[in-house]
N, C-alpha and C. Protein backbone atom coordinates (compact mmCIF):
# COMPACT_ATOMS: atom_id res chain seq x y z
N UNK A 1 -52.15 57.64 116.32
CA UNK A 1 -51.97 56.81 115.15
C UNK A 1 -53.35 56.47 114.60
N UNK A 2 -53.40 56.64 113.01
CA UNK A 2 -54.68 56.18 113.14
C UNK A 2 -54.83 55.01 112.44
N UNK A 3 -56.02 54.03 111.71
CA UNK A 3 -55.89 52.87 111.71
C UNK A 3 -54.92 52.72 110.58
N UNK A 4 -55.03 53.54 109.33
CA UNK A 4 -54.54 53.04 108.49
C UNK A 4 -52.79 53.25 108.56
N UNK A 5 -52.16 53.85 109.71
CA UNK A 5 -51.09 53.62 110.27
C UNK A 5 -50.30 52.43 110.62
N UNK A 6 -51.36 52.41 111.42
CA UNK A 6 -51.66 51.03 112.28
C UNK A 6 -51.63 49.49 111.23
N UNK A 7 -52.58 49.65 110.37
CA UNK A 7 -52.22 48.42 109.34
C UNK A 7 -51.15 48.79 108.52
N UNK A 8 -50.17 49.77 107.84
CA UNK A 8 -49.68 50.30 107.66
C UNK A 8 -48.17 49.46 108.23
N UNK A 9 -48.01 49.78 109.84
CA UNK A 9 -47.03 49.38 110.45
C UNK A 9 -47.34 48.08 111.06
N UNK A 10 -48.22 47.79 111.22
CA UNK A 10 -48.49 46.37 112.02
C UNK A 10 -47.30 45.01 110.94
N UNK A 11 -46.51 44.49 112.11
CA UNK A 11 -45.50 43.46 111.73
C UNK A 11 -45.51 41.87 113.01
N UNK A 12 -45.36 40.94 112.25
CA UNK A 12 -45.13 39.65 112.86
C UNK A 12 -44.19 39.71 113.67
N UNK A 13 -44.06 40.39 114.90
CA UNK A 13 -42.66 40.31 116.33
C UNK A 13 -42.22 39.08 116.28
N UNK A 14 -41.10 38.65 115.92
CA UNK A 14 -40.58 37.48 116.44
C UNK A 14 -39.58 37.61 117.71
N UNK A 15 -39.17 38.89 118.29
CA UNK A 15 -38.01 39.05 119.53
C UNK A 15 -38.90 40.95 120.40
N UNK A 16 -39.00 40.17 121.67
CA UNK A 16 -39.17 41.15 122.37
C UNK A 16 -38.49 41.50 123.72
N UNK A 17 -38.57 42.65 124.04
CA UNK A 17 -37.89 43.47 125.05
C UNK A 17 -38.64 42.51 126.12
N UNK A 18 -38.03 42.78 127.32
CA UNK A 18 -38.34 42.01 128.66
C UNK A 18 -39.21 43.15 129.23
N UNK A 19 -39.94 43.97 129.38
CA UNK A 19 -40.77 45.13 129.49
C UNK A 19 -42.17 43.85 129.75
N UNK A 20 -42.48 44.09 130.68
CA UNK A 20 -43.81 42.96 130.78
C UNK A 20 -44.82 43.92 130.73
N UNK A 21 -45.82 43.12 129.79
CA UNK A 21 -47.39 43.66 129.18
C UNK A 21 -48.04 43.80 130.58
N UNK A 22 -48.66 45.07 130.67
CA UNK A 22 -49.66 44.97 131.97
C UNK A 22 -51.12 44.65 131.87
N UNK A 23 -51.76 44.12 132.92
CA UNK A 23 -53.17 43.67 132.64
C UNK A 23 -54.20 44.82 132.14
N UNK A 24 -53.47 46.21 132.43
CA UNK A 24 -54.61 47.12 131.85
C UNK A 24 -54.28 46.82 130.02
N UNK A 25 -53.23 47.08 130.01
CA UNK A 25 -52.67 46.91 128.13
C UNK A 25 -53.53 45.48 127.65
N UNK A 26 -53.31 44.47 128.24
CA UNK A 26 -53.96 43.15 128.02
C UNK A 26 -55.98 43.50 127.86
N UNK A 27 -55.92 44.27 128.77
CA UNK A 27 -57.56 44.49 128.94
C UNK A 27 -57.77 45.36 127.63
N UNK A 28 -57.01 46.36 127.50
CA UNK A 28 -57.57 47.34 126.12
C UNK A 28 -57.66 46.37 124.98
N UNK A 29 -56.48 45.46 124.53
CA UNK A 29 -56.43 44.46 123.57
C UNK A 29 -57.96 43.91 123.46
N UNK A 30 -58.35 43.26 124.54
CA UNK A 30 -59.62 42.30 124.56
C UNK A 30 -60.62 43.03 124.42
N UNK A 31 -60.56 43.87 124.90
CA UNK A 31 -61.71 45.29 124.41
C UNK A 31 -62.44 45.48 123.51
N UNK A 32 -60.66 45.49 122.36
CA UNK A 32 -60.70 45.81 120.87
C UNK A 32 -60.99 44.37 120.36
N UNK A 33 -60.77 43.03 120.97
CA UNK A 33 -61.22 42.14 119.97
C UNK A 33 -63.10 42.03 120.70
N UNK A 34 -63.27 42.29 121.44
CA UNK A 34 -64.98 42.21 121.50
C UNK A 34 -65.60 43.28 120.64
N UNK A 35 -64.92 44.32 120.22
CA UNK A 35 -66.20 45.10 119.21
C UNK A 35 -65.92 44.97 118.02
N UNK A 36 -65.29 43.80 117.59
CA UNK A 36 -65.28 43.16 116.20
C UNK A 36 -66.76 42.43 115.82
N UNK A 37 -66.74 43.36 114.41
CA UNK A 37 -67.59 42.75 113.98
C UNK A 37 -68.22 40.66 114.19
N UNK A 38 -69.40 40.47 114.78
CA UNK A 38 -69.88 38.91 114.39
C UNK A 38 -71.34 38.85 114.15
N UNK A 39 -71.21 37.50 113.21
CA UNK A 39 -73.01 37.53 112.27
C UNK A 39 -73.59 37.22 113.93
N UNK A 40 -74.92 37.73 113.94
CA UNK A 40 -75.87 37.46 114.81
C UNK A 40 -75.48 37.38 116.22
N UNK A 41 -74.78 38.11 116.23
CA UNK A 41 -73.94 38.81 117.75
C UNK A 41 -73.92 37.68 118.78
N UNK A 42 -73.33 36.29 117.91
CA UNK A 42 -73.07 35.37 118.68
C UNK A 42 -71.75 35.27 119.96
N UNK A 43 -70.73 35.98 119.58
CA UNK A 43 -70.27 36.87 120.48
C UNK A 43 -69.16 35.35 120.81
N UNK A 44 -68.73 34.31 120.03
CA UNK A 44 -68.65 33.18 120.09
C UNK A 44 -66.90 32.97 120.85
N UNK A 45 -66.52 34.30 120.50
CA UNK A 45 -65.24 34.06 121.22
C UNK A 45 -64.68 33.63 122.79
N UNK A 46 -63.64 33.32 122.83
CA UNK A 46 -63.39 33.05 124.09
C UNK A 46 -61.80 33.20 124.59
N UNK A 47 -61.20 34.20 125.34
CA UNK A 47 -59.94 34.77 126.01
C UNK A 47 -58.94 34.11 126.51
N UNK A 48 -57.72 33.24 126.52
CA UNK A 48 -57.24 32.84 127.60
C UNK A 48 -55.85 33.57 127.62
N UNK A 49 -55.73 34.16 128.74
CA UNK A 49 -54.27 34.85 128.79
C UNK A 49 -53.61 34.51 130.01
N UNK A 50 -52.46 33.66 129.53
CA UNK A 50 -51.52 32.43 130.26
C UNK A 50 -50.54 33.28 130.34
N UNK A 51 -50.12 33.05 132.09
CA UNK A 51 -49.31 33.34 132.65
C UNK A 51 -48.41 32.21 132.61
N UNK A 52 -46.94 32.51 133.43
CA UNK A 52 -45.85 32.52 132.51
C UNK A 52 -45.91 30.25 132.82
N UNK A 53 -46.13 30.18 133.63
CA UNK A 53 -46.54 28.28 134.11
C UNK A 53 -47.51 28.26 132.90
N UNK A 54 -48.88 28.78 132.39
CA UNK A 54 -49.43 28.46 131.07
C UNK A 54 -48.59 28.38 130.14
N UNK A 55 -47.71 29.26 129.89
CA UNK A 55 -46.56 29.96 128.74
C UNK A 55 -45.50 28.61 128.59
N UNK A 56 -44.94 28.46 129.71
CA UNK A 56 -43.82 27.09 129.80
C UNK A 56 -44.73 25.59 129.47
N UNK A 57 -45.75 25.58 130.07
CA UNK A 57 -46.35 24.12 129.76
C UNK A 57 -47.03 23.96 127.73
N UNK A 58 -47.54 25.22 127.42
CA UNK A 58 -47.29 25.16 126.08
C UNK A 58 -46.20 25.09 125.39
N UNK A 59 -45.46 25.59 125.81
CA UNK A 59 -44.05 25.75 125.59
C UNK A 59 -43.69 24.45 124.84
N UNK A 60 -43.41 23.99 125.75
CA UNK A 60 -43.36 22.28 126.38
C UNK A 60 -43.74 21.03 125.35
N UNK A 61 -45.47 21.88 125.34
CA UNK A 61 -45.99 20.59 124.08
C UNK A 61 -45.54 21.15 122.68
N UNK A 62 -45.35 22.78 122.50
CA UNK A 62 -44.64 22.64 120.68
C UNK A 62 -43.43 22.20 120.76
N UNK A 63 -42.29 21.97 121.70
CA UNK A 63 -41.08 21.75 122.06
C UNK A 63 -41.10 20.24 121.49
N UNK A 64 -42.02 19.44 122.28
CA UNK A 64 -42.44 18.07 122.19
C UNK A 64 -43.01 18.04 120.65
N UNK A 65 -43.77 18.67 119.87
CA UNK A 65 -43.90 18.58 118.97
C UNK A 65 -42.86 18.48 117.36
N UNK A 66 -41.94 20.04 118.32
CA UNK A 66 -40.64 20.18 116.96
C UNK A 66 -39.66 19.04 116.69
N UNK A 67 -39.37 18.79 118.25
CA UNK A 67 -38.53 17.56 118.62
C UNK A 67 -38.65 16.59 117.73
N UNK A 68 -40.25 15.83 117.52
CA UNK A 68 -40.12 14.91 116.94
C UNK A 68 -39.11 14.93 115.07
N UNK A 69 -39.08 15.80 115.17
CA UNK A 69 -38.67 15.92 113.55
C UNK A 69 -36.92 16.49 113.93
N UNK A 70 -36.37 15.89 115.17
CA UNK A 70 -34.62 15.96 115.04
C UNK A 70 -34.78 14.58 115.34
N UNK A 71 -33.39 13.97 114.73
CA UNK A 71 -33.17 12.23 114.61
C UNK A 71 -32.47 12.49 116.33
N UNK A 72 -31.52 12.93 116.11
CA UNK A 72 -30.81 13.30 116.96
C UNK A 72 -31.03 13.50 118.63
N UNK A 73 -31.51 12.64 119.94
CA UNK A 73 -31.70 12.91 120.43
C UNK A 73 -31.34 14.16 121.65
N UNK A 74 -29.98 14.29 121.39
CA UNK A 74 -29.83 15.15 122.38
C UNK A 74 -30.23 16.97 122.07
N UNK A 75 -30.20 16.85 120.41
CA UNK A 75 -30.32 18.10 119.69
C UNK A 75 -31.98 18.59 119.93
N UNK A 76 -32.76 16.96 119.78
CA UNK A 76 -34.56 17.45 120.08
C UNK A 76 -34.26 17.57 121.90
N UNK A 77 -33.92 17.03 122.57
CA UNK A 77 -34.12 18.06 123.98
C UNK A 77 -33.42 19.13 123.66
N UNK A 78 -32.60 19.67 123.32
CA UNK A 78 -32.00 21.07 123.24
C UNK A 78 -33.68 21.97 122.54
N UNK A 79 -33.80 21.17 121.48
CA UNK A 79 -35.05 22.08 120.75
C UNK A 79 -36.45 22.18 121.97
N UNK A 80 -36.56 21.20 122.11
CA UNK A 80 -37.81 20.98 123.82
C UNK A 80 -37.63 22.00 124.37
N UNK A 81 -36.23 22.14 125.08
CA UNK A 81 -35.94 23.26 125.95
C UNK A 81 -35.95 24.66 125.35
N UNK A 82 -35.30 24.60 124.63
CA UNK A 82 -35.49 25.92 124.10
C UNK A 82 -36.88 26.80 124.09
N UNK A 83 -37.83 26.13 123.11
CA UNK A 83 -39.25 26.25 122.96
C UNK A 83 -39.74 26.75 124.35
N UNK A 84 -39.65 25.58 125.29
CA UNK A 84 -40.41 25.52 126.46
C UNK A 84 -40.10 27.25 127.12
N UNK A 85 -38.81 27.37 126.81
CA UNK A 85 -37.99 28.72 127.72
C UNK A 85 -38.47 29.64 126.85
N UNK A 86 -38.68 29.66 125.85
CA UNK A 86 -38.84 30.83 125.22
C UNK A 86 -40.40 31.44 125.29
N UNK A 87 -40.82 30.32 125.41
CA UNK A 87 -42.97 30.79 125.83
C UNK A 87 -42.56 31.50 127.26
N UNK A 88 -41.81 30.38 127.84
CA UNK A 88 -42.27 30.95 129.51
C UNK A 88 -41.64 32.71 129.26
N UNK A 89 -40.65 32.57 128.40
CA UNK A 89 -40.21 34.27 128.56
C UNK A 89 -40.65 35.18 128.01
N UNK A 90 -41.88 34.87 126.92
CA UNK A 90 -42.99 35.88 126.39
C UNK A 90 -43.55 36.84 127.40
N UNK A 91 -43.40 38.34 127.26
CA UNK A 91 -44.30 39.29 128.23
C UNK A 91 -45.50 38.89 128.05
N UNK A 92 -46.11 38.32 127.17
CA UNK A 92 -47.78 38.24 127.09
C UNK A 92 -48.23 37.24 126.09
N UNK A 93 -48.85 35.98 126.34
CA UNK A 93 -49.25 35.19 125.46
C UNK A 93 -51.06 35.23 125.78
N UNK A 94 -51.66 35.38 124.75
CA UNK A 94 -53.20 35.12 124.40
C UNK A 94 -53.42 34.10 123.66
N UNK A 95 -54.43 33.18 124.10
CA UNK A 95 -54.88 32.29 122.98
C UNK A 95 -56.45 32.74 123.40
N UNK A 96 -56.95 32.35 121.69
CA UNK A 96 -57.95 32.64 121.24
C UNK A 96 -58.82 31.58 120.70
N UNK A 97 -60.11 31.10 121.34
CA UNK A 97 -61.01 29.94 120.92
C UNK A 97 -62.83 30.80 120.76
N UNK A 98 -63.12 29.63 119.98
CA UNK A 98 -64.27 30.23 119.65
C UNK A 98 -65.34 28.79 120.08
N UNK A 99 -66.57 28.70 120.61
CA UNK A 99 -67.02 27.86 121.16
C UNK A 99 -67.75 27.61 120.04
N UNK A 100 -67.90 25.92 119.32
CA UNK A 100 -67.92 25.11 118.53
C UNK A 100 -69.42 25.52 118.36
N UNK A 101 -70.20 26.00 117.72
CA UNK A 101 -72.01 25.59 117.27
C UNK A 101 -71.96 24.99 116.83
N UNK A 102 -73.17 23.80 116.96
CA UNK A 102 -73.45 22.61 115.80
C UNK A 102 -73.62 23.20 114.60
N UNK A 103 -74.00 24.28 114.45
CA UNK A 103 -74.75 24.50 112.78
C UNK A 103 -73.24 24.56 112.46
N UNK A 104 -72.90 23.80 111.21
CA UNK A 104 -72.10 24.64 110.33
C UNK A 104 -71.26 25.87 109.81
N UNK A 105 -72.79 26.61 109.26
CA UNK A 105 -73.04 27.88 108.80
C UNK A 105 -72.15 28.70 109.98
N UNK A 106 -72.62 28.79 111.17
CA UNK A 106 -72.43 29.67 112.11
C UNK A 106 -71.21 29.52 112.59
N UNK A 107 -70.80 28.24 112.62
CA UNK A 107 -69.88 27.57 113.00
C UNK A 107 -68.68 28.47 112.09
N UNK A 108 -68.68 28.55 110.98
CA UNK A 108 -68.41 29.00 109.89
C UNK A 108 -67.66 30.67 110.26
N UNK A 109 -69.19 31.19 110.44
CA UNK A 109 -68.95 32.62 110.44
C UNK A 109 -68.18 33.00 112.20
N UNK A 110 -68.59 32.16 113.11
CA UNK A 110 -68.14 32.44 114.06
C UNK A 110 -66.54 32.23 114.34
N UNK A 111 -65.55 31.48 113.20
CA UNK A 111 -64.62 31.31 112.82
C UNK A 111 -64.23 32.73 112.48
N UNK A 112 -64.70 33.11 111.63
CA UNK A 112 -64.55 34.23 110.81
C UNK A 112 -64.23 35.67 111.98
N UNK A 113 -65.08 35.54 112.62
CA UNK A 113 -65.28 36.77 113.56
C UNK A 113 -64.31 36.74 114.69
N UNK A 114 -63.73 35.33 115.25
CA UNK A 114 -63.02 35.43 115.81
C UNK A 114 -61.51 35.52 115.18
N UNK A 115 -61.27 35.71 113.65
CA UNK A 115 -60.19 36.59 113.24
C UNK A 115 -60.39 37.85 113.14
N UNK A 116 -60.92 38.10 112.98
CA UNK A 116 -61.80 39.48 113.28
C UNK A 116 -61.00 40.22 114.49
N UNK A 117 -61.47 39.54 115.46
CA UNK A 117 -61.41 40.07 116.94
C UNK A 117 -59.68 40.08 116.67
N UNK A 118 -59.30 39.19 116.58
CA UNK A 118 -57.60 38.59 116.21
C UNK A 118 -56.63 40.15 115.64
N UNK A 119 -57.28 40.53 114.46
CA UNK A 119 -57.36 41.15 114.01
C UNK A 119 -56.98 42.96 114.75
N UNK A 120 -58.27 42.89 115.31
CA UNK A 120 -58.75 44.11 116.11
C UNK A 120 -57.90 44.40 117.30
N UNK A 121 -57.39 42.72 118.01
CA UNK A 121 -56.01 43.16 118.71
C UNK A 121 -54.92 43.30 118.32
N UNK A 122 -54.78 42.84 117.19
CA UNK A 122 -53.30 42.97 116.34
C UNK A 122 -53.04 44.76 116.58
N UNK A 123 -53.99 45.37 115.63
CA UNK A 123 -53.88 46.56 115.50
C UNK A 123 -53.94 47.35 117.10
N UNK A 124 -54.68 47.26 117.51
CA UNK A 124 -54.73 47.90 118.59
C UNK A 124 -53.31 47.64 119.09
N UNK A 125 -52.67 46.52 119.25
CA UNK A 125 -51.42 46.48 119.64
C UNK A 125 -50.51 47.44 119.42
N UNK A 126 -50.68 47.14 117.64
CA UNK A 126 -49.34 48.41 117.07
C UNK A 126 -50.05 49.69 117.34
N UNK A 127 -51.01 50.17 117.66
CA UNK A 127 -51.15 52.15 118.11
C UNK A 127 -50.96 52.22 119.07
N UNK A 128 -50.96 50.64 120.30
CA UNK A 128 -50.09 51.17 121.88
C UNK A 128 -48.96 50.68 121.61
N UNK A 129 -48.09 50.69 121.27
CA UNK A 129 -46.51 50.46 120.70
C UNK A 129 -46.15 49.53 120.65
N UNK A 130 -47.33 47.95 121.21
CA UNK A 130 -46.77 47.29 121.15
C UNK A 130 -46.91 46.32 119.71
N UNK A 131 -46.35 44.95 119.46
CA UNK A 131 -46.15 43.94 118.85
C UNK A 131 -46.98 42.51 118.92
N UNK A 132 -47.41 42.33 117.89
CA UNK A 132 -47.97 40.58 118.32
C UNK A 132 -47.18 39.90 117.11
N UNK A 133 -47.48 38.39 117.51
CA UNK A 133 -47.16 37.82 116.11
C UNK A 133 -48.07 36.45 116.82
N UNK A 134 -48.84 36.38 115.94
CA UNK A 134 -50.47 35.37 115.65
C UNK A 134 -50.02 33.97 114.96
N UNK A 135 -49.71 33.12 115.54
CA UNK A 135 -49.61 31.48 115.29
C UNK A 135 -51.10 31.12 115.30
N UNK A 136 -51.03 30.11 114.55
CA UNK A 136 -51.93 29.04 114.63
C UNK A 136 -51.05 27.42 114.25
N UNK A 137 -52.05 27.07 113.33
CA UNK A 137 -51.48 25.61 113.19
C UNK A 137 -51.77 24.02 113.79
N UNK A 138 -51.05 23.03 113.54
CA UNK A 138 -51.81 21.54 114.44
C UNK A 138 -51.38 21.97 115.96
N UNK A 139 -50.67 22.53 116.94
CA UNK A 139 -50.57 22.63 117.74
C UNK A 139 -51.94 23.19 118.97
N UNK A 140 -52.76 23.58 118.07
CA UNK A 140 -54.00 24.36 118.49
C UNK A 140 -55.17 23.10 118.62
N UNK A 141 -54.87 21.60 118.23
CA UNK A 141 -55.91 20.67 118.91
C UNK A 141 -54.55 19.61 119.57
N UNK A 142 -53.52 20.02 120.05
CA UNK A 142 -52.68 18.94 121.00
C UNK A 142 -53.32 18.89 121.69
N UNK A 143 -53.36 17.57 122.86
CA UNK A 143 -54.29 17.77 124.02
C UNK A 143 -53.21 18.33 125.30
N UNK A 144 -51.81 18.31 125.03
CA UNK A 144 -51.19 19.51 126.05
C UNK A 144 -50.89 20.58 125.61
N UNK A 145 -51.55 21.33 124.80
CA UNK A 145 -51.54 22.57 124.14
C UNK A 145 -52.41 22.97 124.58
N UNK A 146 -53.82 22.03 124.66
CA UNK A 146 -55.02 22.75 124.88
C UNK A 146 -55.62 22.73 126.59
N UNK A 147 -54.45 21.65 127.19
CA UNK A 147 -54.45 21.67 128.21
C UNK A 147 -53.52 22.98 129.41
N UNK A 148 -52.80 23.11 128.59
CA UNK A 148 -51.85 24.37 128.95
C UNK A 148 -53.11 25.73 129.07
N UNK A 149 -53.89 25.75 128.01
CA UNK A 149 -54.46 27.22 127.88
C UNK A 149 -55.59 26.80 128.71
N UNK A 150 -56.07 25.53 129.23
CA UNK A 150 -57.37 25.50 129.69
C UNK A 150 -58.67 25.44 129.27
N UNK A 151 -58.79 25.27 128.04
CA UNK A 151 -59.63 25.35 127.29
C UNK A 151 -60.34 24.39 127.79
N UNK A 152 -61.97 23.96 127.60
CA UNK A 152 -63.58 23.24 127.42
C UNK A 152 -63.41 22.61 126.48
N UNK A 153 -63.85 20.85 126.48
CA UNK A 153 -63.98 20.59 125.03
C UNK A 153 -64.61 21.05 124.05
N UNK A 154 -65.24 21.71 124.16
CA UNK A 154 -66.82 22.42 123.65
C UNK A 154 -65.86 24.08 122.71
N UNK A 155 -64.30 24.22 123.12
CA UNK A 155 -63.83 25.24 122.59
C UNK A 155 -62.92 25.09 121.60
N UNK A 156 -62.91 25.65 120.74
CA UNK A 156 -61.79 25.27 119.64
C UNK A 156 -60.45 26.43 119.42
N UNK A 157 -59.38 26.20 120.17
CA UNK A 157 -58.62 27.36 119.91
C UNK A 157 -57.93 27.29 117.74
N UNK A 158 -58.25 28.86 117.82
CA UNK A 158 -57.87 29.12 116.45
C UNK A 158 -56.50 30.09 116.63
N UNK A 159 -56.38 30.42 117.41
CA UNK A 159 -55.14 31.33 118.03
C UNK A 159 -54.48 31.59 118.85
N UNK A 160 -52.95 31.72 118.87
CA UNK A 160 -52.59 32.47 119.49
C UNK A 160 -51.80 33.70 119.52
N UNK A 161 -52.11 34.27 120.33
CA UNK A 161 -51.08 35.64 120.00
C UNK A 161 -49.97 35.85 120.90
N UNK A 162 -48.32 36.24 120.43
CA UNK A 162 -47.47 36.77 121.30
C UNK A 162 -47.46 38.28 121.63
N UNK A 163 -47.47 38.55 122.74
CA UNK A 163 -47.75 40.14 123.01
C UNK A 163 -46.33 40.64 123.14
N UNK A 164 -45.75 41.96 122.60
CA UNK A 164 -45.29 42.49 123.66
C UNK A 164 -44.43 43.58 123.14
N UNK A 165 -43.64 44.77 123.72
CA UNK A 165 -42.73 45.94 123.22
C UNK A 165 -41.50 44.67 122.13
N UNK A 166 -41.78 45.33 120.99
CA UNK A 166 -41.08 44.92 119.80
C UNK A 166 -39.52 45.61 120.46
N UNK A 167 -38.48 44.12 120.28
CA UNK A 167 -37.11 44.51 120.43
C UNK A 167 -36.40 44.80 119.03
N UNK A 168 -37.18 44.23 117.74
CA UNK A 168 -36.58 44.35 116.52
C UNK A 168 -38.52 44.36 115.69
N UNK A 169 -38.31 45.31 114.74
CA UNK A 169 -39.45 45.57 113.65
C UNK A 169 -38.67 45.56 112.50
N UNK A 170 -39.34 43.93 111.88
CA UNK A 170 -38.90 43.71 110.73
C UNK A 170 -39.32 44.14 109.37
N UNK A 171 -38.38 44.65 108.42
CA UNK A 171 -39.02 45.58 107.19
C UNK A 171 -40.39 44.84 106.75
N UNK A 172 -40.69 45.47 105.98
CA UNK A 172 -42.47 45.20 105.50
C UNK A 172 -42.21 43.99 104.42
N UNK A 173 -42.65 42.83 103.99
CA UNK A 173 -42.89 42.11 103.15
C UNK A 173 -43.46 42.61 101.94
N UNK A 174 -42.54 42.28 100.59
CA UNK A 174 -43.41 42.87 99.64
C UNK A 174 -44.97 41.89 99.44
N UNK A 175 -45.85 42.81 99.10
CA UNK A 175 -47.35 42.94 99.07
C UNK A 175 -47.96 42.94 97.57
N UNK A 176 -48.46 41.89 97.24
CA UNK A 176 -49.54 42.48 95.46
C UNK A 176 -50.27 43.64 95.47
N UNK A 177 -50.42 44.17 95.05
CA UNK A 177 -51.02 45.58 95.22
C UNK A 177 -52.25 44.89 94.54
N UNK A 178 -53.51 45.54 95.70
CA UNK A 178 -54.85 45.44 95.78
C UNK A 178 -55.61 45.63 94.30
N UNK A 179 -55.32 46.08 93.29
CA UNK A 179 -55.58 46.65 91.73
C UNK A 179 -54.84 45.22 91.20
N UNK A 180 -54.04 44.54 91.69
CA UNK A 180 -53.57 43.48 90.39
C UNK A 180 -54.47 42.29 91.23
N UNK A 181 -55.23 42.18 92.26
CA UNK A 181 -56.17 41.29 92.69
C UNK A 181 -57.71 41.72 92.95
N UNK A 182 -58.04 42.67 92.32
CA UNK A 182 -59.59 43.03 92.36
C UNK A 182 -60.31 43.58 90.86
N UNK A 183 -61.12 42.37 90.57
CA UNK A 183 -62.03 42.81 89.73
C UNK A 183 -63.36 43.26 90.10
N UNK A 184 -63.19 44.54 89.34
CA UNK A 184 -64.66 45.51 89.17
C UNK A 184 -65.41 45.12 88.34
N UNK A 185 -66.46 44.60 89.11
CA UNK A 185 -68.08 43.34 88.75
C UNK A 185 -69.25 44.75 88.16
N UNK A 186 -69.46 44.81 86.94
CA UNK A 186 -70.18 45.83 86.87
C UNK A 186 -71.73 45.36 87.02
């Protein structure tokens, strides 16, 4: 497959096969997000790939999070649980942090690069057959979100990714075509 396949077919997995991701598949992924492009080869990223007790305790805090928004108490533990069960049953969860520089600027670009890397495993995913689908959001500074992945205060997760053999690939989203959003600066 080659890349432009690859972006081509690359889709948001929301349901996967029970086929568990192996640590070599996990290792090629991380591979591909370290030779992503970053300014001044700050190299700022940082890996965490939670096994399935990481998977349930995040679980747990977006569960705790959705919850709050059912009146209904018995319906937000149904939603808790659910959540919680459904991380722990992910073949492969990655989260992705990038360690905070004071400067700004760098701060900035080192953001940047770690979508990049994000990026670089997405694809790599879809040419080994498999699927991600890349959350972010307020759940990424909970302090049992960030306690689940293990993170340093000193780290800021910007991601996470679900890994794994796609049980359903959902049709393509229509797209603006690149010509009705690019002006040619002469």
């Amino acid at each position: 497959m080659d890349v432009f396949e690859a972006i081509a077919g690359r889709r948001s997995i929301k349901s996967f096969t029970a086929r568990a991701v192996s640590r070599q598949e996990i290792e090629r992924l991380l591979d591909a997000a370290v030779a992503a492009p970053n300014h001044r080869m700050t190299e700022p990223w940082r890996f965490y790939v939670l096994g399935e007790a990481s998977r349930r305790a995040y679980g747990a805090a977006l569960g705790a999070r959705k919850a709050k928004r059912v009146e209904d108490p018995a319906a937000a533990q149904a939603v808790m649980e659910k959540v919680e069960h459904s991380h722990a049953a992910l073949p492969a969860m990655l989260a992705v942090g990038i360690v905070q520089d004071e400067n700004p600027e760098i701060r900035e670009e080192d953001y940047a690069a770690a979508y990049m890397a994000v990026e670089n495993m997405s694809l790599a995913a879809e040419a080994m057959g498999l699927g991600t689908h890349i959350k972010t959001g307020a759940i990424m500074d909970d302090p049992r979100a960030r306690s689940a992945v293990g993170v340093p205060d000193d780290v800021r997760i910007v991601a996470v990714l679900e890994v794994g053999e796609p049980d359903a690939v959902p049709d393509a989203k229509p797209r603006t075509s690149a010509s009705e959003l690019t002006t040619w600066v002469p």
